[in-house]
Structure formats: C-alpha cells, structure tokens
PDB file of N, CA and C in Angstrom:
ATOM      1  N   UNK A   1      55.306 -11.381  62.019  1.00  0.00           N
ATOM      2  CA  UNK A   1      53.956 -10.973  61.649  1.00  0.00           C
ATOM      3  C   UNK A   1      53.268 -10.452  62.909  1.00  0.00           C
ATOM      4  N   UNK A   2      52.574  -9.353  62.968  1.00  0.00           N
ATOM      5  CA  UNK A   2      51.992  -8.717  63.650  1.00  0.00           C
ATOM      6  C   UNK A   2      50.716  -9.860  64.652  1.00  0.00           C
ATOM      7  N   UNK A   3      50.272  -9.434  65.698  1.00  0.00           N
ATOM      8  CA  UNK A   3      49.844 -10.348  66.631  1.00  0.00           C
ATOM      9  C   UNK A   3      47.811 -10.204  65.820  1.00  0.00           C
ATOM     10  N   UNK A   4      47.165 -11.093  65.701  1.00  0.00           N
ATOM     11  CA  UNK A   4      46.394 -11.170  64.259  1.00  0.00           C
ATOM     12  C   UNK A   4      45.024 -10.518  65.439  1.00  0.00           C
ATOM     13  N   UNK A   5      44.524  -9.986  64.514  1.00  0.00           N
ATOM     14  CA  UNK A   5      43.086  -9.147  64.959  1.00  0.00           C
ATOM     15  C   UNK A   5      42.101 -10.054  65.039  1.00  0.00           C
ATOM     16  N   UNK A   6      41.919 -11.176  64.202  1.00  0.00           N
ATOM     17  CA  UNK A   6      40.952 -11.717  63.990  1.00  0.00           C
ATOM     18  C   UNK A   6      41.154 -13.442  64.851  1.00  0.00           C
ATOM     19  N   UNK A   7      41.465 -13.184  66.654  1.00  0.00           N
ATOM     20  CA  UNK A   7      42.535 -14.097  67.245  1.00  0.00           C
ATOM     21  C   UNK A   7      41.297 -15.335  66.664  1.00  0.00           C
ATOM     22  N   UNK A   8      40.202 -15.508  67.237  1.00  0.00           N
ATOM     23  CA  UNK A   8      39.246 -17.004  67.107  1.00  0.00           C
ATOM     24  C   UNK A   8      39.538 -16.888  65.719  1.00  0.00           C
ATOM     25  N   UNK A   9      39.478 -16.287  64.856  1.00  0.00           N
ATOM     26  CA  UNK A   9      39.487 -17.012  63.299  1.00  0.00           C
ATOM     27  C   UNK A   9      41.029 -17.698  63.326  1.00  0.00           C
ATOM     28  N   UNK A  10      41.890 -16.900  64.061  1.00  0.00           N
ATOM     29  CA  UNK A  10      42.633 -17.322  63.920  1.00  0.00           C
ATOM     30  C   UNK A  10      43.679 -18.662  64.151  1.00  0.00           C
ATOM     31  N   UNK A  11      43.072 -18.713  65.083  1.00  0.00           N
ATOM     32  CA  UNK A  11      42.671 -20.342  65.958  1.00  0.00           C
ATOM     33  C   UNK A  11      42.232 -21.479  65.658  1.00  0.00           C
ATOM     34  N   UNK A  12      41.505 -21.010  63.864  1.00  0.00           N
ATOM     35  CA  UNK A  12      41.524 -22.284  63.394  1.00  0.00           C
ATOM     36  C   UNK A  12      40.152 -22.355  62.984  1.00  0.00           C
ATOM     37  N   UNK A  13      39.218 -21.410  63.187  1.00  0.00           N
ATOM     38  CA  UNK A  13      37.703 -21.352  62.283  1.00  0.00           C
ATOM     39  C   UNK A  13      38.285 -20.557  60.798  1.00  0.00           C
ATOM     40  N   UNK A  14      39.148 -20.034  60.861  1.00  0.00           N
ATOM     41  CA  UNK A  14      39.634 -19.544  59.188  1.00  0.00           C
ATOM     42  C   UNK A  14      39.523 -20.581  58.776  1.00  0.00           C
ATOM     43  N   UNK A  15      40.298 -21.573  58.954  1.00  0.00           N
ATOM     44  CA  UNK A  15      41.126 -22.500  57.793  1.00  0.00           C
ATOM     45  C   UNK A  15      40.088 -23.665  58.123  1.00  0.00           C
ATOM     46  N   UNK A  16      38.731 -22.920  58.370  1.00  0.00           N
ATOM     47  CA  UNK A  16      37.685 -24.595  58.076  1.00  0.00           C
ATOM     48  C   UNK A  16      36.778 -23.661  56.730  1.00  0.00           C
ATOM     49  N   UNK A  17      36.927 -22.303  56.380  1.00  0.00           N
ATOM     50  CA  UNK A  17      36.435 -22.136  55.399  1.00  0.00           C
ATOM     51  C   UNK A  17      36.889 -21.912  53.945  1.00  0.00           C
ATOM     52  N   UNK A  18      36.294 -21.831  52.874  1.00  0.00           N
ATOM     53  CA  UNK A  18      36.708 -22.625  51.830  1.00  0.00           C
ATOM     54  C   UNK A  18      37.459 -21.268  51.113  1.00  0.00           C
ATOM     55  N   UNK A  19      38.487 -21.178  49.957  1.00  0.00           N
ATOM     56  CA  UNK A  19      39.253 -20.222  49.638  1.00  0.00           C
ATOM     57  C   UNK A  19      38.016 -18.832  48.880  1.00  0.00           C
ATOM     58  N   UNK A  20      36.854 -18.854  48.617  1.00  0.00           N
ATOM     59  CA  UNK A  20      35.737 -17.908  48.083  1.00  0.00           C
ATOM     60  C   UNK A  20      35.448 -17.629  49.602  1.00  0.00           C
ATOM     61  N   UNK A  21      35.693 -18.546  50.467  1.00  0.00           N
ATOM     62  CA  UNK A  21      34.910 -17.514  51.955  1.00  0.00           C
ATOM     63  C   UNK A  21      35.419 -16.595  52.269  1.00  0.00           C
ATOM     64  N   UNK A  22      36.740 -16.817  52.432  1.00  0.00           N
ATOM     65  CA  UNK A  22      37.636 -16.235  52.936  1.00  0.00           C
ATOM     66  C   UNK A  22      37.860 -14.731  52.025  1.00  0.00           C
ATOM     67  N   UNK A  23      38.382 -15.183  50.937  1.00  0.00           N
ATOM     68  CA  UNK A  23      38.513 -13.943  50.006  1.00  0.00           C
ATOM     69  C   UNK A  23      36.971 -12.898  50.297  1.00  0.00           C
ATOM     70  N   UNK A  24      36.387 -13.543  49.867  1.00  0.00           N
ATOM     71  CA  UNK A  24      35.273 -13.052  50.460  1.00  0.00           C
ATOM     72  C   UNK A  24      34.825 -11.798  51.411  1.00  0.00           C
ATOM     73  N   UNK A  25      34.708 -12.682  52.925  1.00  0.00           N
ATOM     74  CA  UNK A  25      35.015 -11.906  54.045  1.00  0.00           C
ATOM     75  C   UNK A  25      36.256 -10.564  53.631  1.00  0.00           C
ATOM     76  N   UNK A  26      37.633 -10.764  53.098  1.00  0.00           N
ATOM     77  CA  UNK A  26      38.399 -10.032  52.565  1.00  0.00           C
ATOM     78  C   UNK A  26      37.821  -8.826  51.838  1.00  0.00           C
ATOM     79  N   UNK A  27      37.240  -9.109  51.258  1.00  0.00           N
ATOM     80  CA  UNK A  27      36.288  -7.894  50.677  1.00  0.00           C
ATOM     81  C   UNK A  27      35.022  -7.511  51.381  1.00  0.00           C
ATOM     82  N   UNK A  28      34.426  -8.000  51.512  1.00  0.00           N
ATOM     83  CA  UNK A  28      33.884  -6.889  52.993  1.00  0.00           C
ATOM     84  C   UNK A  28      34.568  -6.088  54.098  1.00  0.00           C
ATOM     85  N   UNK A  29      35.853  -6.221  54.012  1.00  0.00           N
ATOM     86  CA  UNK A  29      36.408  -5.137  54.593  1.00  0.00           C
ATOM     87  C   UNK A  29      37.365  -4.075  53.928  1.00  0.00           C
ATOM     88  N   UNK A  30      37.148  -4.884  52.444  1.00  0.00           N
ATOM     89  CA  UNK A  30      37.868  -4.170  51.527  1.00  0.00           C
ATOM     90  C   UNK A  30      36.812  -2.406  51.360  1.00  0.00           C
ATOM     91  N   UNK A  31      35.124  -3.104  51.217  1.00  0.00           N
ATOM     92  CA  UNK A  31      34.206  -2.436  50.849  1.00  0.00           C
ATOM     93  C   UNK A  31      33.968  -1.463  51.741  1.00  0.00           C
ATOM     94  N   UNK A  32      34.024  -1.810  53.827  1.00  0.00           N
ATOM     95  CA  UNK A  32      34.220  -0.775  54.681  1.00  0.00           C
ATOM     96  C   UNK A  32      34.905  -0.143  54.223  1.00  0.00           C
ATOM     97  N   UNK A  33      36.321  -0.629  54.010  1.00  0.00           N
ATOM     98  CA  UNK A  33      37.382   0.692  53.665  1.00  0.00           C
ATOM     99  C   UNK A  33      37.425   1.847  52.924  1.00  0.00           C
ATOM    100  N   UNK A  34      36.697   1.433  51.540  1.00  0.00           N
ATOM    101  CA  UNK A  34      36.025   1.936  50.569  1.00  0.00           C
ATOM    102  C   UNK A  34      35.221   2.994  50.886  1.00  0.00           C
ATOM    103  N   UNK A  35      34.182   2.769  51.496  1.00  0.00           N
ATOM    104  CA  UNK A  35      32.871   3.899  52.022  1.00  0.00           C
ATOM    105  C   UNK A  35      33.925   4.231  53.096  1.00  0.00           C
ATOM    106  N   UNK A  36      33.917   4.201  54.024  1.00  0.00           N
ATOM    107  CA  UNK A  36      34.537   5.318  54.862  1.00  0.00           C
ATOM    108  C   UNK A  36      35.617   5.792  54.024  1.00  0.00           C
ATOM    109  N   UNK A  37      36.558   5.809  53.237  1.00  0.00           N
ATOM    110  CA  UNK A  37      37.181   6.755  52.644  1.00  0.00           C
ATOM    111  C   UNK A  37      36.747   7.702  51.758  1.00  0.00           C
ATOM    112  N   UNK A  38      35.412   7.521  51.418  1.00  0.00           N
ATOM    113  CA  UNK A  38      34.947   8.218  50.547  1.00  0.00           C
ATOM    114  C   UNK A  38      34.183   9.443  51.616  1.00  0.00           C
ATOM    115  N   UNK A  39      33.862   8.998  52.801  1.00  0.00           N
ATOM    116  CA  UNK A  39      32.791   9.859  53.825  1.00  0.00           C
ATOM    117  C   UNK A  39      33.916  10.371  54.752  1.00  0.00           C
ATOM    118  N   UNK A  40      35.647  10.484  53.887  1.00  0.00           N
ATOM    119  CA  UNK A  40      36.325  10.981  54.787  1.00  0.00           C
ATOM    120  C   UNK A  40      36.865  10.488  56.489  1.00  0.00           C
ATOM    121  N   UNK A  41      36.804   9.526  56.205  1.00  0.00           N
ATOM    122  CA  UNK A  41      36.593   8.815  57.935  1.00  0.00           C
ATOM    123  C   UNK A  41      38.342   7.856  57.732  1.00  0.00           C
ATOM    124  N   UNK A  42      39.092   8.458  58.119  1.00  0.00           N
ATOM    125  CA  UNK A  42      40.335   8.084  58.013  1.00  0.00           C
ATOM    126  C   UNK A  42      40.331   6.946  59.007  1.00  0.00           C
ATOM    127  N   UNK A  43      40.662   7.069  59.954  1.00  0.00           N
ATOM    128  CA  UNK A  43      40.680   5.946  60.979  1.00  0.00           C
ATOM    129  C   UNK A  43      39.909   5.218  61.012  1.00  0.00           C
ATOM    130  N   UNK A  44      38.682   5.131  60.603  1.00  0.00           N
ATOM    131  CA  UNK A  44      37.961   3.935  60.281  1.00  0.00           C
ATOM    132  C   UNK A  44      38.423   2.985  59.087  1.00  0.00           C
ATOM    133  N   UNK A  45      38.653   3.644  58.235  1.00  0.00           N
ATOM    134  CA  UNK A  45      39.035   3.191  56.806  1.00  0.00           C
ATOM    135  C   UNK A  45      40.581   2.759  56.926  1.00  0.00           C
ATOM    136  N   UNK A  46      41.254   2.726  57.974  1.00  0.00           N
ATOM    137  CA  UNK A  46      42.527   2.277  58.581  1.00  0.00           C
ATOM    138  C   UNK A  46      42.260   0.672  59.476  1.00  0.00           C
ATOM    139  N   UNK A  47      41.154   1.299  60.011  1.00  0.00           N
ATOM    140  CA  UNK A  47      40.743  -0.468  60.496  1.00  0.00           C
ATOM    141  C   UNK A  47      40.021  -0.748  60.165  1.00  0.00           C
ATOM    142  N   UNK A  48      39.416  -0.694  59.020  1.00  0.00           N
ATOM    143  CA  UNK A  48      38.958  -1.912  58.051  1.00  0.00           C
ATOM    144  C   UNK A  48      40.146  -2.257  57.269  1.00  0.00           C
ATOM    145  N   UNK A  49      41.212  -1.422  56.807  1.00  0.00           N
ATOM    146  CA  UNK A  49      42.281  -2.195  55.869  1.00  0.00           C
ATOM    147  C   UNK A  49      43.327  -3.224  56.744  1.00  0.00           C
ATOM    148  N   UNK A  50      43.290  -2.726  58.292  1.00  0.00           N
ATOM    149  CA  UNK A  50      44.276  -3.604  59.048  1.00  0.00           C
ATOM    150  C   UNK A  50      43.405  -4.990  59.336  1.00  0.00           C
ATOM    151  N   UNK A  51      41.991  -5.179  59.192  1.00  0.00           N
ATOM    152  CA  UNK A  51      41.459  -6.059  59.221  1.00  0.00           C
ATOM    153  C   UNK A  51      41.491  -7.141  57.915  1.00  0.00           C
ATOM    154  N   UNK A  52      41.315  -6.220  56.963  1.00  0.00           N
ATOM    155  CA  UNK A  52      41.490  -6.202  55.627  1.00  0.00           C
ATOM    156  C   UNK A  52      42.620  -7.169  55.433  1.00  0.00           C
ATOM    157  N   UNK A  53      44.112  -6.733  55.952  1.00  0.00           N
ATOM    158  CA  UNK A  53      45.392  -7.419  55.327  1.00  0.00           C
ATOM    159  C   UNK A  53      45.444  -8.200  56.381  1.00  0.00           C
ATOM    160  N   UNK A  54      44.947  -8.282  58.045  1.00  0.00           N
ATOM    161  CA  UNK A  54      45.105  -9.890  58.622  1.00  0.00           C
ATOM    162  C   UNK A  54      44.223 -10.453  57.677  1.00  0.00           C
ATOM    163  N   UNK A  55      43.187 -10.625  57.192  1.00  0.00           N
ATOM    164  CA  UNK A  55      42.240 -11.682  56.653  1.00  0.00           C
ATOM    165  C   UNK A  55      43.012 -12.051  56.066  1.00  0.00           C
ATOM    166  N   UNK A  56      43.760 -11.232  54.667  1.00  0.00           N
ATOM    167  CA  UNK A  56      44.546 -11.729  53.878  1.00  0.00           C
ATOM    168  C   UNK A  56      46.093 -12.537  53.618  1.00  0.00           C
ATOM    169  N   UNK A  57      46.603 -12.131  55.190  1.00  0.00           N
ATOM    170  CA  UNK A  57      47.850 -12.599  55.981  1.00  0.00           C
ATOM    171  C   UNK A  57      47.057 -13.868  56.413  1.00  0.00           C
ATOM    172  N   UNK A  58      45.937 -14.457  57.155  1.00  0.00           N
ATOM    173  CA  UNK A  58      45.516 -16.183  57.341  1.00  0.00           C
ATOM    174  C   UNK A  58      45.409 -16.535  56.345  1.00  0.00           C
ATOM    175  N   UNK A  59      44.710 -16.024  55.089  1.00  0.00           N
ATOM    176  CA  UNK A  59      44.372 -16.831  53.379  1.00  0.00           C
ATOM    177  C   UNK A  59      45.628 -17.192  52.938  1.00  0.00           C
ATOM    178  N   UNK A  60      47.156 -16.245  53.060  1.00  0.00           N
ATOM    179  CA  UNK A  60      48.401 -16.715  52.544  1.00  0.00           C
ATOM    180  C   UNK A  60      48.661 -17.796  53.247  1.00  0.00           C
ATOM    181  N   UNK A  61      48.201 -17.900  54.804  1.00  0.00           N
ATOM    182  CA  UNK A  61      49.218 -18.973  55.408  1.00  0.00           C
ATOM    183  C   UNK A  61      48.149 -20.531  55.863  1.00  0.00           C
ATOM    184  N   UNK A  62      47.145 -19.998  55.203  1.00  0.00           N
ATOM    185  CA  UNK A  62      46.278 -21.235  55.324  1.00  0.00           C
ATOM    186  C   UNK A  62      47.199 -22.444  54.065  1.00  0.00           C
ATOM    187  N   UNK A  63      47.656 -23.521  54.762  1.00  0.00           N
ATOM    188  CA  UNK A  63      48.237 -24.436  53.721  1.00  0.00           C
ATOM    189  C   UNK A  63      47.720 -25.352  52.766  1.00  0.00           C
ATOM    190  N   UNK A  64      45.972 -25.206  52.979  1.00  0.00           N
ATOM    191  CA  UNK A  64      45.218 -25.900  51.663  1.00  0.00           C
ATOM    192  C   UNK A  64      45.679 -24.901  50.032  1.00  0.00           C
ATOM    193  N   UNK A  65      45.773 -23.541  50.485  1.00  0.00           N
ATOM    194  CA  UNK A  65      46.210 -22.612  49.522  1.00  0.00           C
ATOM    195  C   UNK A  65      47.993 -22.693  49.159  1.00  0.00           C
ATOM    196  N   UNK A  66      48.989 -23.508  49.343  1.00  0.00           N
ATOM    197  CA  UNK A  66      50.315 -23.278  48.500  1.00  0.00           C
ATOM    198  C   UNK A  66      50.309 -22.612  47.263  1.00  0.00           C
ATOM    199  N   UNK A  67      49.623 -23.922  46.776  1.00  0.00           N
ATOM    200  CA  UNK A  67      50.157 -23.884  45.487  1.00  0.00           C
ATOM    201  C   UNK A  67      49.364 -22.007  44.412  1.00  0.00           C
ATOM    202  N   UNK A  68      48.418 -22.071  45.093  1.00  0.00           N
ATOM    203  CA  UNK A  68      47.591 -20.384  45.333  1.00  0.00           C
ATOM    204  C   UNK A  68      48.856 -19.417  45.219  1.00  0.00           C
ATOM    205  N   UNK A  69      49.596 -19.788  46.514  1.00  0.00           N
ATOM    206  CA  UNK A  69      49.682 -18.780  46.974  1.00  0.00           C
ATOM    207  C   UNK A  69      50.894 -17.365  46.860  1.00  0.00           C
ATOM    208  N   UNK A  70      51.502 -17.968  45.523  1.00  0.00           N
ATOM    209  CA  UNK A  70      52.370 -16.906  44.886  1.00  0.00           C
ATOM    210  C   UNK A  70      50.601 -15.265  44.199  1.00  0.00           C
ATOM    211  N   UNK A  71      50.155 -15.819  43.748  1.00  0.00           N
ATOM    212  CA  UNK A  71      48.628 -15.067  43.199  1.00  0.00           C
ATOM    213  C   UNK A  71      47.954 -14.587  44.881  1.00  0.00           C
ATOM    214  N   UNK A  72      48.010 -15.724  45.615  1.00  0.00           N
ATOM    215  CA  UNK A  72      47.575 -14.174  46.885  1.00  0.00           C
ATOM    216  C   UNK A  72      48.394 -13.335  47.878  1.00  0.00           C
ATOM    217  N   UNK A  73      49.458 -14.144  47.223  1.00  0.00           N
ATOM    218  CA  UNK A  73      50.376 -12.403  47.579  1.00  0.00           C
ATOM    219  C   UNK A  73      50.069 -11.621  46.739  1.00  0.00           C
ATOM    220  N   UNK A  74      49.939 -11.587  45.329  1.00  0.00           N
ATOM    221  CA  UNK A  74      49.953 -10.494  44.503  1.00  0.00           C
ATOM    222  C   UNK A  74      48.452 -10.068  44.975  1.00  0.00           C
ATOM    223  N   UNK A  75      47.647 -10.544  45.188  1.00  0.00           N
ATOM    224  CA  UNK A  75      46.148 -10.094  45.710  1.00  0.00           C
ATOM    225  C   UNK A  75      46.814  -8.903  46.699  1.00  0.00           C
ATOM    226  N   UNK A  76      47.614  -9.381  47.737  1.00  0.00           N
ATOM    227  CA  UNK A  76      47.987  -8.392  49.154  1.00  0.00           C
ATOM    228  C   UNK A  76      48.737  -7.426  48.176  1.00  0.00           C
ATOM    229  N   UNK A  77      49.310  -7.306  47.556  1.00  0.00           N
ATOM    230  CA  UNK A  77      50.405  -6.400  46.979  1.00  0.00           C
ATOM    231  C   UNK A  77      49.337  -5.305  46.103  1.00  0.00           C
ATOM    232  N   UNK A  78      48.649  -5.783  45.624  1.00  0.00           N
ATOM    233  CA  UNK A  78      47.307  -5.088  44.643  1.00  0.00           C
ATOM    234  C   UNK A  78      46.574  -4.047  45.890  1.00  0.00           C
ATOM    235  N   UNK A  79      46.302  -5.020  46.620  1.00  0.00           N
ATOM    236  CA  UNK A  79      45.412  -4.067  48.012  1.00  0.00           C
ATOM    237  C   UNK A  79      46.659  -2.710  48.428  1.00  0.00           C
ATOM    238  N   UNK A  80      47.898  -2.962  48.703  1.00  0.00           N
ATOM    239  CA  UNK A  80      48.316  -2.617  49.546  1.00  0.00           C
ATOM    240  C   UNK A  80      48.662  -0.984  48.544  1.00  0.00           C
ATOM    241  N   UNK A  81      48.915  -1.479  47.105  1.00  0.00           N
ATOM    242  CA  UNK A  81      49.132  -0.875  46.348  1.00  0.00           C
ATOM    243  C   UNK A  81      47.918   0.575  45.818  1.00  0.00           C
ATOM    244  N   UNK A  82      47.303  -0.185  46.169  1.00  0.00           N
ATOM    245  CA  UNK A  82      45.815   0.600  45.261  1.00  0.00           C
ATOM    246  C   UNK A  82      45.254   1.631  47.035  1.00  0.00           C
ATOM    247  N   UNK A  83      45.708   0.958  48.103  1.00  0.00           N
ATOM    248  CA  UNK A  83      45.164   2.420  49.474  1.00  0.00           C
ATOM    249  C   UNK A  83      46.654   2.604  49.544  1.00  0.00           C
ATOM    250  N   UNK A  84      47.999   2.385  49.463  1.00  0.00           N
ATOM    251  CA  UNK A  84      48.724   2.721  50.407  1.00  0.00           C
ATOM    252  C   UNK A  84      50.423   3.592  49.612  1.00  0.00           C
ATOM    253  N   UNK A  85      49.937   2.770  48.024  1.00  0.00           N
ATOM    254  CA  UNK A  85      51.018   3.062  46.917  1.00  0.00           C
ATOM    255  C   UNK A  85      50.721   3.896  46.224  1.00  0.00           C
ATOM    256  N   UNK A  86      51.524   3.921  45.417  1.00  0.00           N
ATOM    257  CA  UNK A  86      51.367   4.652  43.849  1.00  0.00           C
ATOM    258  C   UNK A  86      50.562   4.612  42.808  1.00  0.00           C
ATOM    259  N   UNK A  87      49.644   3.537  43.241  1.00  0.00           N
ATOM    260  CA  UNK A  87      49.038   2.835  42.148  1.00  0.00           C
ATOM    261  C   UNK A  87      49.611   2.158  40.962  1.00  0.00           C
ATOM    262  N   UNK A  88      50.626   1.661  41.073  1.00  0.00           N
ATOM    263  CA  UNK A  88      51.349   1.075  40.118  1.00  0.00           C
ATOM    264  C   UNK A  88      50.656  -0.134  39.255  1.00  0.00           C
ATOM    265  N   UNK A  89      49.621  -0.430  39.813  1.00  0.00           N
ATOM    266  CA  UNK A  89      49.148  -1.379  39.169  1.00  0.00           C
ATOM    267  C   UNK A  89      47.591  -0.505  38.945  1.00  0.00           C
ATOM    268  N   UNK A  90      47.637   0.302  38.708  1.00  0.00           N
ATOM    269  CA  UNK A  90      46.235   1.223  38.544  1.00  0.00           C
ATOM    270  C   UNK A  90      44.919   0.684  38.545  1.00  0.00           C
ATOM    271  N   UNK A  91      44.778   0.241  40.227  1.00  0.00           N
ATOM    272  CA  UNK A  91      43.473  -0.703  40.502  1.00  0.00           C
ATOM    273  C   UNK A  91      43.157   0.866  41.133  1.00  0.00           C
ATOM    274  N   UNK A  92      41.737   0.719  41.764  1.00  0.00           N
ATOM    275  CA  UNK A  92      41.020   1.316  42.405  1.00  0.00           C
ATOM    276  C   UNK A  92      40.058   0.497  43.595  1.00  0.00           C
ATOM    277  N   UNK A  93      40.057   1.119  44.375  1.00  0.00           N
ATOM    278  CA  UNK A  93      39.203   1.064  45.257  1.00  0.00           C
ATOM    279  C   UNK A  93      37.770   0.189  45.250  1.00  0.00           C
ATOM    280  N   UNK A  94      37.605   0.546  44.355  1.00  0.00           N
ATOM    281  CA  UNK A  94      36.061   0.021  43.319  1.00  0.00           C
ATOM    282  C   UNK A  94      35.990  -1.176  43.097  1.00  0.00           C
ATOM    283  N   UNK A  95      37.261  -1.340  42.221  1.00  0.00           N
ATOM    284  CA  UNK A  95      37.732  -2.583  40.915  1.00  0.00           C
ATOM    285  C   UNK A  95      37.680  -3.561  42.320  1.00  0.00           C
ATOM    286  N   UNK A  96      38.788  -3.225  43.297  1.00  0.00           N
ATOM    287  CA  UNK A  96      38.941  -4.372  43.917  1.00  0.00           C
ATOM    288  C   UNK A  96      37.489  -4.943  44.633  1.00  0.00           C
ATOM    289  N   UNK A  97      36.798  -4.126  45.234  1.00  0.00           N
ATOM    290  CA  UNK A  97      35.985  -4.499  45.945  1.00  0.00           C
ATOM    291  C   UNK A  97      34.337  -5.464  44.971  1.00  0.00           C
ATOM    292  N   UNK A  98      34.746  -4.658  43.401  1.00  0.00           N
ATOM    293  CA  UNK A  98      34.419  -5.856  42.761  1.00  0.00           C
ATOM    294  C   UNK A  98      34.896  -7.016  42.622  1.00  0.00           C
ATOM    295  N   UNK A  99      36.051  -6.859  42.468  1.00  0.00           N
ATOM    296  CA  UNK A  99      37.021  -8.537  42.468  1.00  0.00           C
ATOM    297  C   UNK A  99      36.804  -9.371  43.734  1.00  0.00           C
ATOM    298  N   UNK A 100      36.807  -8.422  45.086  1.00  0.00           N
ATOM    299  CA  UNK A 100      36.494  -9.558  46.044  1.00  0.00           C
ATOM    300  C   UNK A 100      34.803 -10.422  45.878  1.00  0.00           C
ATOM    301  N   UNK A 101      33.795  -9.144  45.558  1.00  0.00           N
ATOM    302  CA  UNK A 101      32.940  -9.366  45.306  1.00  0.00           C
ATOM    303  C   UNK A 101      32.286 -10.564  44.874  1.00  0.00           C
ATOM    304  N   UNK A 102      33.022 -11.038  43.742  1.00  0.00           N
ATOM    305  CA  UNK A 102      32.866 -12.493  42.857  1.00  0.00           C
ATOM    306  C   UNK A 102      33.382 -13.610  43.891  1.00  0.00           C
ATOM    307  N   UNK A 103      33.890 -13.410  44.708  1.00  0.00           N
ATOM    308  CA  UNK A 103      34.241 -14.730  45.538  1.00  0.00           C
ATOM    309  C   UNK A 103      33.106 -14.838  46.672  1.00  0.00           C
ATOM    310  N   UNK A 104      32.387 -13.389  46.974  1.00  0.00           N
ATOM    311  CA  UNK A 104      31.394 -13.722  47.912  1.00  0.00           C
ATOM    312  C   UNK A 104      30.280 -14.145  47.423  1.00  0.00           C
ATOM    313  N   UNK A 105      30.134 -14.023  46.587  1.00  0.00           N
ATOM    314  CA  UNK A 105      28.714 -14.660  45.130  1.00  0.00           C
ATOM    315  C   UNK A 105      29.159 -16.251  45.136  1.00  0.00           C
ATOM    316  N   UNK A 106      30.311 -16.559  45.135  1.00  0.00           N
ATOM    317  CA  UNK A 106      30.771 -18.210  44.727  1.00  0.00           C
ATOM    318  C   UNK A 106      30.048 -18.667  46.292  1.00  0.00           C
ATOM    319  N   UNK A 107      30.594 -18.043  46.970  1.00  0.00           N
ATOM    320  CA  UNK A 107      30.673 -18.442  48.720  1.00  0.00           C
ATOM    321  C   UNK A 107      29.015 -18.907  48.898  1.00  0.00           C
ATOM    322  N   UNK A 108      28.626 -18.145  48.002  1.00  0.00           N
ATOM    323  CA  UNK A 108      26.744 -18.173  48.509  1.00  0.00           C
ATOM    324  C   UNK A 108      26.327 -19.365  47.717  1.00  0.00           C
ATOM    325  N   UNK A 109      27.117 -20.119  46.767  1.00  0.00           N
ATOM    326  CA  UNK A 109      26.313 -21.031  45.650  1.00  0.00           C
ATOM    327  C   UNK A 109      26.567 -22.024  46.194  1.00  0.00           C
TER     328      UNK A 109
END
C-alpha cells in the first residue's frame, strides 16, 4: 500500500473516529473531486480522489470495521469505478457524493 497522505490521521486520530466520520470526511473529498471535474481542473480532481481512496484505504483497515468490511471495499470499488472505470456499476459522481453525504449528517447528530 502506497505511503498514506493523510500521515497524523494516520497515526491513529483516524481510528478514534466513529465509522459516519470517517465515511464522511470520505466524501468531502469525494465532493472536491466532483466540482473540480466539472470546472475542468484535472489535477486537482486527481488529488482530491488520491486523498479520497487513502481515507478509504484507513476505513478498510481500521479493525473496529471487519466485519464492515467486505461492503467497504465495494464502497472503494464503486468510487474507483464511477472516476476511473467503465461505470459498470452506473453510479455517478453526484449519487456518490450523496451517499457519502448521509454519513456526514449521522456524524453531526
């Protein structure tokens, strides 16, 4: 696995927050990615998704999440699918950043 962007989260302030934080945060960089691809801004919208899939590379390997964590791989596989595939699973850009959306609404209650 690639050497992680997010080193202090990685160090162990990730895995003190709860599985809606995290996803969460995940989609706020889902949502950068989003607007700068739409305003044409390639390389920006490249590091928000490499930020994007470390967040989502600590949420797989945080171990309060196991039993999760066959469903957040398919979360990473959905992302990776919908900027980087075929769309085989014909998400959008949108959809997801609504889906993360609902975990940052939980995060706030």
């Amino acid at each position: 696995m690639p050497e992680n962007i997010h080193k202090n989260l990685a160090e162990g302030r990730w895995f003190e927050l709860t599985l809606a934080e995290q996803l969460g945060n995940v989609g706020s960089e889902v949502g950068r990615a989003r607007k700068w691809e739409e305003k044409g801004k390639q390389e920006m919208k490249e590091k928000a998704l490499d930020r994007a899939f470390d967040l989502m590379n600590l949420t797989i390997t945080d171990g309060r999440w196991n039993t999760a964590r066959k469903e957040l791989c398919r979360v990473r596989e959905v992302l990776a699918d919908t900027f980087y595939g075929d769309r085989e699973y014909h998400d959008t850009p949108e959809n997801l950043e609504r889906y993360f959306y609902q975990y940052a609404l939980m995060a706030r209650k």
